[in-house]
C-alpha atoms as a PDB file:
ATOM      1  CA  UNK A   1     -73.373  -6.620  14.158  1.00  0.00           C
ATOM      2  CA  UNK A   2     -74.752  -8.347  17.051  1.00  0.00           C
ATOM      3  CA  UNK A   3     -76.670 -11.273  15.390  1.00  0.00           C
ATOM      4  CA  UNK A   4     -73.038 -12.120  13.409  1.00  0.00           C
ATOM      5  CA  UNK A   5     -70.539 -14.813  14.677  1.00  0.00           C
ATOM      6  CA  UNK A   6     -67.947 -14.363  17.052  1.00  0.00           C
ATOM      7  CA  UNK A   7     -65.086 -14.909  14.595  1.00  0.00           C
ATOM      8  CA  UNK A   8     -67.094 -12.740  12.417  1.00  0.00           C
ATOM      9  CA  UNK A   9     -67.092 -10.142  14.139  1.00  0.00           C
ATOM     10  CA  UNK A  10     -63.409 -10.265  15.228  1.00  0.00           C
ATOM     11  CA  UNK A  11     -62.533 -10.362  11.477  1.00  0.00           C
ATOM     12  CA  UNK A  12     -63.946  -6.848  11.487  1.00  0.00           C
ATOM     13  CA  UNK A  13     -62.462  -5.653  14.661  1.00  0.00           C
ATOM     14  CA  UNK A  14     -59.133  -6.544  12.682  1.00  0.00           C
ATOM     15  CA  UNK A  15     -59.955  -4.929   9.236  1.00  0.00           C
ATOM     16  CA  UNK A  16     -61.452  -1.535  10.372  1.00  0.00           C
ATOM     17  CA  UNK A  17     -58.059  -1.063  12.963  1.00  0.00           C
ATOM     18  CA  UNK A  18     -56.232   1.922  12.371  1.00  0.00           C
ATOM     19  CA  UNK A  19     -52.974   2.324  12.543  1.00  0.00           C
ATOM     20  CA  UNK A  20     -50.093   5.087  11.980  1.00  0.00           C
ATOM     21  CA  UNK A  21     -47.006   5.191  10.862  1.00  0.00           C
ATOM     22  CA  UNK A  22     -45.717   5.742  14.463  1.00  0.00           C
ATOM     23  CA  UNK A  23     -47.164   2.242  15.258  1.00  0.00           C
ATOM     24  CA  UNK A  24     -44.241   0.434  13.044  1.00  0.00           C
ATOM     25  CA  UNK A  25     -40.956   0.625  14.933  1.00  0.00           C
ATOM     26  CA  UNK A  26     -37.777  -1.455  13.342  1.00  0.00           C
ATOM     27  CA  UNK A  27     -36.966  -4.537  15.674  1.00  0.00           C
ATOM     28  CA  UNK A  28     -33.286  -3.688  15.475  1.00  0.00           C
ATOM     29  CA  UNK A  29     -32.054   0.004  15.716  1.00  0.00           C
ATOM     30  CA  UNK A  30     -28.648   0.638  15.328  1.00  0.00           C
ATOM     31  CA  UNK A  31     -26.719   3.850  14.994  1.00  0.00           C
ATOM     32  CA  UNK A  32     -24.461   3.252  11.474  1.00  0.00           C
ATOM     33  CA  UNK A  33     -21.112   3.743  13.252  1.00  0.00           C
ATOM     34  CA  UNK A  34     -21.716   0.486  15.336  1.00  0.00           C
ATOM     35  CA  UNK A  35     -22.438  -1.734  12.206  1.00  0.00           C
ATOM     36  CA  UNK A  36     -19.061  -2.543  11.262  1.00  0.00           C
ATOM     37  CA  UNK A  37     -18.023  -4.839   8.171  1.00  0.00           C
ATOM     38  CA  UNK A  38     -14.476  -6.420   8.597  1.00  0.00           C
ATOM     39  CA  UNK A  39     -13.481  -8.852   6.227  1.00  0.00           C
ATOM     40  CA  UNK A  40     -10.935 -12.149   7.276  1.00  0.00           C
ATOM     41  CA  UNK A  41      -9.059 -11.277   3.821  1.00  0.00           C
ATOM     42  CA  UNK A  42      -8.735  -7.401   4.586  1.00  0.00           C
ATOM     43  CA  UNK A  43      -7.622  -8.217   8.056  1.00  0.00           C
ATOM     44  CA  UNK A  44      -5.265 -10.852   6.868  1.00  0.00           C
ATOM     45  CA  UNK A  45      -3.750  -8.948   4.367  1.00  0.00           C
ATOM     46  CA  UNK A  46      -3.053  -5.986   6.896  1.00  0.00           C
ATOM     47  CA  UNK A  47      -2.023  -7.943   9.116  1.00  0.00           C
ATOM     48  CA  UNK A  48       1.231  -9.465   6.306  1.00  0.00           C
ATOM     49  CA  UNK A  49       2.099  -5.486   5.677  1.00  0.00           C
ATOM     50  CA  UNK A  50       2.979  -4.780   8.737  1.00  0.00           C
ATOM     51  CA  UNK A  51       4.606  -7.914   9.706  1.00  0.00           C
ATOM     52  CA  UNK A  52       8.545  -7.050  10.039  1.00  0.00           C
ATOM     53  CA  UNK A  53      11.139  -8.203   7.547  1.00  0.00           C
ATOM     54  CA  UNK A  54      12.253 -11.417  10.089  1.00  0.00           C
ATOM     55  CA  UNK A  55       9.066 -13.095  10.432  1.00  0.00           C
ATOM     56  CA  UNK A  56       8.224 -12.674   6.340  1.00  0.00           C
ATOM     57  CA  UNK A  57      11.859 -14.526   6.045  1.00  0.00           C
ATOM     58  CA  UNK A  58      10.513 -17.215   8.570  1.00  0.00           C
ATOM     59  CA  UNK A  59       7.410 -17.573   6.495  1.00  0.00           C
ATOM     60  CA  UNK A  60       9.410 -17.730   3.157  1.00  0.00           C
ATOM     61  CA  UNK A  61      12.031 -20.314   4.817  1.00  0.00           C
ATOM     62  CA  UNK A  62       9.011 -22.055   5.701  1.00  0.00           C
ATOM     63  CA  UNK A  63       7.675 -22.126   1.948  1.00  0.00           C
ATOM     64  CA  UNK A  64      10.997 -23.621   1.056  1.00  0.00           C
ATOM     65  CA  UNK A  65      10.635 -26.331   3.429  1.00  0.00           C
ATOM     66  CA  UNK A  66       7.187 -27.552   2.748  1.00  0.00           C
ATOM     67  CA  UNK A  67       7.668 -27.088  -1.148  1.00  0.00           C
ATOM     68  CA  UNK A  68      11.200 -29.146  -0.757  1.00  0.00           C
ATOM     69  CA  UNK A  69       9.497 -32.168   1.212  1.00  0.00           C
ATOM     70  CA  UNK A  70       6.394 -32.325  -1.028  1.00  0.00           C
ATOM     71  CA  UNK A  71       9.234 -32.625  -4.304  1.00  0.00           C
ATOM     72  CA  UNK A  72      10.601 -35.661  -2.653  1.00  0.00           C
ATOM     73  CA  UNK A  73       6.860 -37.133  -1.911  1.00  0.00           C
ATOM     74  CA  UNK A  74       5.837 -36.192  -5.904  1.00  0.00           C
ATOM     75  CA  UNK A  75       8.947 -37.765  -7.132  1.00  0.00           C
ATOM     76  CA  UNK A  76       8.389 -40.990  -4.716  1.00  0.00           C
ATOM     77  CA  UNK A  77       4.590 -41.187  -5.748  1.00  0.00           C
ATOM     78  CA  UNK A  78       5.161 -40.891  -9.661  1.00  0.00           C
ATOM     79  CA  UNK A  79       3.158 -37.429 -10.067  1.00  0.00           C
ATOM     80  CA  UNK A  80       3.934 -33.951 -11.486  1.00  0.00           C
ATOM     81  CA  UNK A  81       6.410 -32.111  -9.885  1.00  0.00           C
ATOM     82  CA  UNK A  82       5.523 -28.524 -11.205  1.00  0.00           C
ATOM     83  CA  UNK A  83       3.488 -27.466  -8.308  1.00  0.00           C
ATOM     84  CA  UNK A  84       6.090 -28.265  -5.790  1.00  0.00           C
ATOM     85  CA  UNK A  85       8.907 -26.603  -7.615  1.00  0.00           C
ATOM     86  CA  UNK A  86       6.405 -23.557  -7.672  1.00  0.00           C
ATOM     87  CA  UNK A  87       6.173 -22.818  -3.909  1.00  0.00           C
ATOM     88  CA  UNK A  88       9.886 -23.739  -3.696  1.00  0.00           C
ATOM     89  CA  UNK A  89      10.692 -21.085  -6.104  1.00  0.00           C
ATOM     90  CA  UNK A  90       8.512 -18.802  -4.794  1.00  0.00           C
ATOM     91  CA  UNK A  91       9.607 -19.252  -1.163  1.00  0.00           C
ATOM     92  CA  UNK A  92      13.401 -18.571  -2.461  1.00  0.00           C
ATOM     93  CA  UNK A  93      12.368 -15.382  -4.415  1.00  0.00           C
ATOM     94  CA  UNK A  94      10.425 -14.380  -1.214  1.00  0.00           C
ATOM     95  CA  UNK A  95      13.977 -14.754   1.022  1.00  0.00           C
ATOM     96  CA  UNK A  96      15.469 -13.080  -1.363  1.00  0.00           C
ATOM     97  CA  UNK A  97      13.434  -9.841  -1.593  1.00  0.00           C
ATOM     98  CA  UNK A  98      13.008  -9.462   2.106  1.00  0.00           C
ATOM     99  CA  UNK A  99      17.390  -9.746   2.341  1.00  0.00           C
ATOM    100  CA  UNK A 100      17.727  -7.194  -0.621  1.00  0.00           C
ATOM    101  CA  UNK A 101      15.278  -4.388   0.314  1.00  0.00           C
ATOM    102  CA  UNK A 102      15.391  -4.308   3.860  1.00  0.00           C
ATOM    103  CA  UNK A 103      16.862  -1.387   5.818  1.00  0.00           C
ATOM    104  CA  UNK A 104      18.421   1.587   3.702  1.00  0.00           C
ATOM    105  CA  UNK A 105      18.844   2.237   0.958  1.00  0.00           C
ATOM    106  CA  UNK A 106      19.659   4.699  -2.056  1.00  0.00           C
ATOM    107  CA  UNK A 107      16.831   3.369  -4.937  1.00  0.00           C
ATOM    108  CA  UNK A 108      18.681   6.272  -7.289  1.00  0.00           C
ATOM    109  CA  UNK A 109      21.903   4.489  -7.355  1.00  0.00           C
ATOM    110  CA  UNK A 110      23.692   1.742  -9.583  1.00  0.00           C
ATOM    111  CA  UNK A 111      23.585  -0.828  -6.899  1.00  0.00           C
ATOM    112  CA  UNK A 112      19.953  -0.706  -6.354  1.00  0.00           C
ATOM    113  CA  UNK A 113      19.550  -0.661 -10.535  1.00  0.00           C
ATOM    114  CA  UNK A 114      22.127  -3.749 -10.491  1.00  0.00           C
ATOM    115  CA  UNK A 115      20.585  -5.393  -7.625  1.00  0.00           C
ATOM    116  CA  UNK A 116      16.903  -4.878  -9.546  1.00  0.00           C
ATOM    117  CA  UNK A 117      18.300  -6.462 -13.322  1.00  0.00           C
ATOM    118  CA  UNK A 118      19.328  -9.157 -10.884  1.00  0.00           C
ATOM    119  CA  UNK A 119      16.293  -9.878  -9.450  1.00  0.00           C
ATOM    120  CA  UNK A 120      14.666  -9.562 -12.859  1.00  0.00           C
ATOM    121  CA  UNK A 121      17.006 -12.178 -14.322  1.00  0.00           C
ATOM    122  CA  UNK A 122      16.503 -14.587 -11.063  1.00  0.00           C
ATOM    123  CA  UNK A 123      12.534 -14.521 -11.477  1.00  0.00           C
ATOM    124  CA  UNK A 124      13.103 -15.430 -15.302  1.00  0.00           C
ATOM    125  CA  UNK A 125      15.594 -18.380 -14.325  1.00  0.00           C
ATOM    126  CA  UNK A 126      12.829 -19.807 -11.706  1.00  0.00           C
ATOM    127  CA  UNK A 127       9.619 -19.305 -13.032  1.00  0.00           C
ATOM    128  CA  UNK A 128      10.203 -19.143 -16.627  1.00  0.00           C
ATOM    129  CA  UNK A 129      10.887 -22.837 -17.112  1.00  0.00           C
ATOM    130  CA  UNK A 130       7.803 -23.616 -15.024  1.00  0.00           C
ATOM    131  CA  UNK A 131       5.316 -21.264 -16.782  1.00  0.00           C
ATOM    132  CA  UNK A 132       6.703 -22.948 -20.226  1.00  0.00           C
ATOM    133  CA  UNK A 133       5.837 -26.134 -19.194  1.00  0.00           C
ATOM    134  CA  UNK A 134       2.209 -25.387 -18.139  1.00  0.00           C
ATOM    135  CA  UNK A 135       1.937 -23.246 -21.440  1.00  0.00           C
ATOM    136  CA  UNK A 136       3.391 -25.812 -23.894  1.00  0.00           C
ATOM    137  CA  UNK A 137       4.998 -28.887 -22.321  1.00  0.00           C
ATOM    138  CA  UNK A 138       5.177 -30.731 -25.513  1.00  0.00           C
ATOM    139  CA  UNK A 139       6.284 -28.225 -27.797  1.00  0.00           C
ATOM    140  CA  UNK A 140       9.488 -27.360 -29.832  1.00  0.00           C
ATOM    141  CA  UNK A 141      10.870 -24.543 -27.121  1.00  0.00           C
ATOM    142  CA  UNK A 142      10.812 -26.943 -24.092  1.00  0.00           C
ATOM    143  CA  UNK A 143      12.053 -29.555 -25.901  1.00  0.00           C
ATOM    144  CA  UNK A 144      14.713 -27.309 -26.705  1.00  0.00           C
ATOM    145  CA  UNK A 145      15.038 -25.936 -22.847  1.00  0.00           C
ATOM    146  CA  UNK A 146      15.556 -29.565 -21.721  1.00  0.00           C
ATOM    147  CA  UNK A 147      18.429 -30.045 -24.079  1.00  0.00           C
ATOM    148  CA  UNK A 148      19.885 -26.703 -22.496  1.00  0.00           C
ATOM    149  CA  UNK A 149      19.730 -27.678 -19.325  1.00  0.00           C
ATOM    150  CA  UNK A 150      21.656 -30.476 -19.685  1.00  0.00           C
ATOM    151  CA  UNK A 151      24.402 -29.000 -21.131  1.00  0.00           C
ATOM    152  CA  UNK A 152      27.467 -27.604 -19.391  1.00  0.00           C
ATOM    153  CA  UNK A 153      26.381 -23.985 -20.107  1.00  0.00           C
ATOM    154  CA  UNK A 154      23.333 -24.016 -18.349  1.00  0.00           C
ATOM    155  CA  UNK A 155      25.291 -23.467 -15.521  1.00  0.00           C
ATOM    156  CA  UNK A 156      26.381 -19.934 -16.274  1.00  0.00           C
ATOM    157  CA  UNK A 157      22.721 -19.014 -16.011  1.00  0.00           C
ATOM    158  CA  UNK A 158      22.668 -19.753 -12.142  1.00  0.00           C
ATOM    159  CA  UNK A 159      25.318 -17.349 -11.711  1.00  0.00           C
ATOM    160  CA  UNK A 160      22.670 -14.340 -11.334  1.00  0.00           C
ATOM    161  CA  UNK A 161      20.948 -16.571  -8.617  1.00  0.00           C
ATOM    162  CA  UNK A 162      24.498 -17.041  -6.279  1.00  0.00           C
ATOM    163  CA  UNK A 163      25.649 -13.313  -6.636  1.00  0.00           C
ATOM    164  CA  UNK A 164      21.996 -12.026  -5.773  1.00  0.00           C
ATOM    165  CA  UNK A 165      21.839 -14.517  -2.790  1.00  0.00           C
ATOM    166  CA  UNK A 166      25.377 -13.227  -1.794  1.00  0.00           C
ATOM    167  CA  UNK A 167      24.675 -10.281  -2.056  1.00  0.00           C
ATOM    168  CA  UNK A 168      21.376 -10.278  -0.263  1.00  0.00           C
ATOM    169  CA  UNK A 169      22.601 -11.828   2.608  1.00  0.00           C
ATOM    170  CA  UNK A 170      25.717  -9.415   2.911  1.00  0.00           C
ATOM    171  CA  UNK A 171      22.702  -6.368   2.734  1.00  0.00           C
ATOM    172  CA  UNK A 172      20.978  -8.058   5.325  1.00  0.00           C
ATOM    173  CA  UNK A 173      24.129  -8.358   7.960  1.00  0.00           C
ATOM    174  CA  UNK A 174      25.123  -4.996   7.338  1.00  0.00           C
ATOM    175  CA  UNK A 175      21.814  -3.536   8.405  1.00  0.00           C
ATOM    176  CA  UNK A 176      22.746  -3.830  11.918  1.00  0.00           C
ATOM    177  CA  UNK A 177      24.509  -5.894  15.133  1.00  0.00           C
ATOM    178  CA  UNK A 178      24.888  -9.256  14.320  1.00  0.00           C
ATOM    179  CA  UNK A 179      23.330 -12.038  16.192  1.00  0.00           C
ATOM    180  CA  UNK A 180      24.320 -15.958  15.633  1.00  0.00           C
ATOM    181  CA  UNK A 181      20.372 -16.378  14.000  1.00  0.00           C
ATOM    182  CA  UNK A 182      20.656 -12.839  11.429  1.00  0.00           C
ATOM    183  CA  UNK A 183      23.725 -15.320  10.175  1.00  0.00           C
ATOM    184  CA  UNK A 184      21.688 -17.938   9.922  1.00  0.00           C
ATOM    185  CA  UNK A 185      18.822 -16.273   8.443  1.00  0.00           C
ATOM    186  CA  UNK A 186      20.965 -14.677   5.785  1.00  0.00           C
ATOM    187  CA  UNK A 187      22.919 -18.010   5.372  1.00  0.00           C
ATOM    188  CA  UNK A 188      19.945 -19.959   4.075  1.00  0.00           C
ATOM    189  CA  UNK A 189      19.378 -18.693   0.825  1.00  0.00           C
ATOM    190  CA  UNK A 190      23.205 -18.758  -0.178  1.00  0.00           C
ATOM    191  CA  UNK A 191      23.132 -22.530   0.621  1.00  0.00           C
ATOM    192  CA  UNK A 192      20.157 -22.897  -1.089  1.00  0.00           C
ATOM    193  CA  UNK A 193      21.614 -21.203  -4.317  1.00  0.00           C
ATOM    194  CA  UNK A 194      24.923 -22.736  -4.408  1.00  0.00           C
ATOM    195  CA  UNK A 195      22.884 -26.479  -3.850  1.00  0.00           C
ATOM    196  CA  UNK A 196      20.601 -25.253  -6.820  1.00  0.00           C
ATOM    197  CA  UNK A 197      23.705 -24.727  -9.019  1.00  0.00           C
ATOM    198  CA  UNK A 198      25.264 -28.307  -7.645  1.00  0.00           C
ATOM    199  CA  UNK A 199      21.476 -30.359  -8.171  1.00  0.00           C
ATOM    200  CA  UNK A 200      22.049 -28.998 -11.762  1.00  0.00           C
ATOM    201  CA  UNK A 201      25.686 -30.248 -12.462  1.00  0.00           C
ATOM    202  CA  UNK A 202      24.460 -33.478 -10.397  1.00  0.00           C
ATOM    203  CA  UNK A 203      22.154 -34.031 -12.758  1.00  0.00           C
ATOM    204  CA  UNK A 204      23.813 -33.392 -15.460  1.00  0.00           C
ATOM    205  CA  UNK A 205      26.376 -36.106 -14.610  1.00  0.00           C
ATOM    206  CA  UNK A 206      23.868 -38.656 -13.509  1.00  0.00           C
ATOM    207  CA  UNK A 207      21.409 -38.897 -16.178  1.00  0.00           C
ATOM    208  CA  UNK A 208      20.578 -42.329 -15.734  1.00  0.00           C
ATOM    209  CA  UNK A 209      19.179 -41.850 -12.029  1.00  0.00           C
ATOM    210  CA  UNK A 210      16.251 -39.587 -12.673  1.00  0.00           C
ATOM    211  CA  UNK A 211      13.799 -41.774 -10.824  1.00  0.00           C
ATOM    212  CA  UNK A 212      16.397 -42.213  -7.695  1.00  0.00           C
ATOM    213  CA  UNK A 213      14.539 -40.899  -4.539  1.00  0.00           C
ATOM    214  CA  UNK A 214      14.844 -37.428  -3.900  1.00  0.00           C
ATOM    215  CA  UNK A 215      15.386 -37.437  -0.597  1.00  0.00           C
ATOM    216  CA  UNK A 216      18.700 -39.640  -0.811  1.00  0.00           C
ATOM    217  CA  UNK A 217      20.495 -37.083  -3.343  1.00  0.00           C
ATOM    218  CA  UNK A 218      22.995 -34.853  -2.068  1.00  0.00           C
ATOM    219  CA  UNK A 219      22.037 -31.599  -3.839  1.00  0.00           C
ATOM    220  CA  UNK A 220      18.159 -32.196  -2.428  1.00  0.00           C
ATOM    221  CA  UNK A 221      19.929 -32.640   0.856  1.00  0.00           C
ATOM    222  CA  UNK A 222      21.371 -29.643   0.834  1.00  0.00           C
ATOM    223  CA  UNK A 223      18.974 -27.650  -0.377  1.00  0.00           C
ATOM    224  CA  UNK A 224      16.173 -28.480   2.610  1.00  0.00           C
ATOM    225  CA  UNK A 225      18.910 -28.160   4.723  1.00  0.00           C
ATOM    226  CA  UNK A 226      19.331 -24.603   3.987  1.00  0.00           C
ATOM    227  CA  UNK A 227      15.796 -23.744   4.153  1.00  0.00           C
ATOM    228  CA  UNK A 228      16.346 -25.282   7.597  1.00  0.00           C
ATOM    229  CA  UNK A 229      18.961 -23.295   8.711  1.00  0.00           C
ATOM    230  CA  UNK A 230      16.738 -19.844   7.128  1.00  0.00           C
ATOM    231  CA  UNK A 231      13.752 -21.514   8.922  1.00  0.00           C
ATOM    232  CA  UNK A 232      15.523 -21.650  12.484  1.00  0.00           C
ATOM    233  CA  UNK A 233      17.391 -18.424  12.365  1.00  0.00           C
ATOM    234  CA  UNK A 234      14.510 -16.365  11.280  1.00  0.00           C
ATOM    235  CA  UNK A 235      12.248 -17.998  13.693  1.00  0.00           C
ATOM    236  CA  UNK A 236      14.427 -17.823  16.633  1.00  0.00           C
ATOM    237  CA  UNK A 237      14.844 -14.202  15.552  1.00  0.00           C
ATOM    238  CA  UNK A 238      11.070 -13.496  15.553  1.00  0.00           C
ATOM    239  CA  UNK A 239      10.473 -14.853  18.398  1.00  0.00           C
ATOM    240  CA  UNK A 240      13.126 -13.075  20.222  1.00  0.00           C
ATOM    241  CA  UNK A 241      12.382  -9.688  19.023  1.00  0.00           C
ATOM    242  CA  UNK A 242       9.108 -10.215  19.960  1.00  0.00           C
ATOM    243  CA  UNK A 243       9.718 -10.256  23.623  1.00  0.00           C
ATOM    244  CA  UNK A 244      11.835  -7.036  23.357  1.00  0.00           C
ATOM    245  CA  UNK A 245       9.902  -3.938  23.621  1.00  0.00           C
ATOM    246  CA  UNK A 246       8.577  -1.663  20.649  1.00  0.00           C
ATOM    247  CA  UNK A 247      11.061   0.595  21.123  1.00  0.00           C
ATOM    248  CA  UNK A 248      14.056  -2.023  20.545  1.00  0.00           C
ATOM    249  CA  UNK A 249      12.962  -3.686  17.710  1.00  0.00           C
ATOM    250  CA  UNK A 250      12.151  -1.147  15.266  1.00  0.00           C
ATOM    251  CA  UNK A 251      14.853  -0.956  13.020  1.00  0.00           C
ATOM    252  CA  UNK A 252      17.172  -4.609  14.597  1.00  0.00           C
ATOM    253  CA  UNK A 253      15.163  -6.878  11.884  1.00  0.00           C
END
């Protein structure tokens, strides 16, 4: 040992070490309680269940809006419209739901069954048409749809839409005291339906101006502008009952 090299004999000192289990400790000890996984998408989605009925209309108005405006820049720019028309549709089915099932109400009775076949036949009138058209946009049945549409009975179909936006916004009022933006808020979607029905005679008396700007045609006008008037009521209406305490807002949206 003593006539060996220095790093020699280091190597050794190193190799003939013992050790015991003791010796390894982790570098991070944590009880399990405080390691705590929380996901953005969990939190998010908690956080949209227990938002109140007002501020899912002012999100739903707002769908309306945004949807409506990029229509007009799709139909300006050339492209496809379907996507648009999507988040519109979706953003009017939203208002709707949140009018029609909030507050009381009896879920054995004929209104509520009524008020559901409704709903069931709205859906098919908005998306149906646009889940065609991704499925088979050159085929037989669209064809067939387009021919339809233009003719004067395709207007009986929007009949479900006005009498379940009429009815949804009479629900909605008669929930509780009514303030100027509750109106307004319940206002919206009627507009929007009866300017859905008139975009659909419009175009079925102007044929020849499909690729007018959408933005200059009356029914479009009307249509953002009751999404607008949704869109302020409901967010007036959030943003006043959130300055009320707790205790006065449950049950006044």
């Amino acid at each position: 040992m003593a006539n060996r090299p220095r790093a020699a004999r280091r190597v050794i000192l190193v190799i003939n070490t013992q050790t015991s289990a003791a010796d390894y400790k982790p570098i991070v000890a944590a009880p399990p309680r405080q390691i705590t996984i929380r996901p953005m998408a969990l939190g998010s989605m908690r956080r949209l269940r227990s938002a109140k009925p007002i501020e899912l209309l002012a999100l739903a108005y707002a769908l309306g809006v945004v949807g409506t405006l990029w229509d007009w820049r799709e139909h300006l720019l050339g492209t496809g419209t379907q996507p648009p028309h999507l988040v519109i549709d979706l953003g009017g089915l939203l208002v709707l739901a949140v009018l029609a099932f909030s507050g009381k109400m009896d879920y054995r009775s004929r209104s509520f069954t009524a008020l559901y076949v409704l709903l069931v036949l709205v859906v098919l009138i908005s998306l149906g048409p646009f889940v065609l058209m991704m499925a088979a946009p050159r085929s037989a049945l669209m064809a067939s749809l387009m021919r339809q549409m233009m003719s004067s009975g395709a207007l009986l179909v929007y009949i479900p839409l006005v009498l379940l936006a009429g009815w949804s916004a009479w629900h909605w009022l008669s929930q509780t005291r009514v303030h100027w933006w509750r109106v307004a808020a319940a206002l919206g979607i009627v507009v929007v339906a009866v300017a859905t029905v008139w975009d659909l005679y419009w175009h079925q008396t102007h044929p020849m101006e499909v690729g007018a700007s959408m933005a200059a045609l009356p029914p479009h006008q009307a249509i953002l502008a009751g999404f607008l008037i949704g869109l302020v009521g409901a967010a007036y209406g959030a943003a006043d009952l959130s300055r009320q305490p707790r205790s006065a807002t449950i049950g006044s949206a």
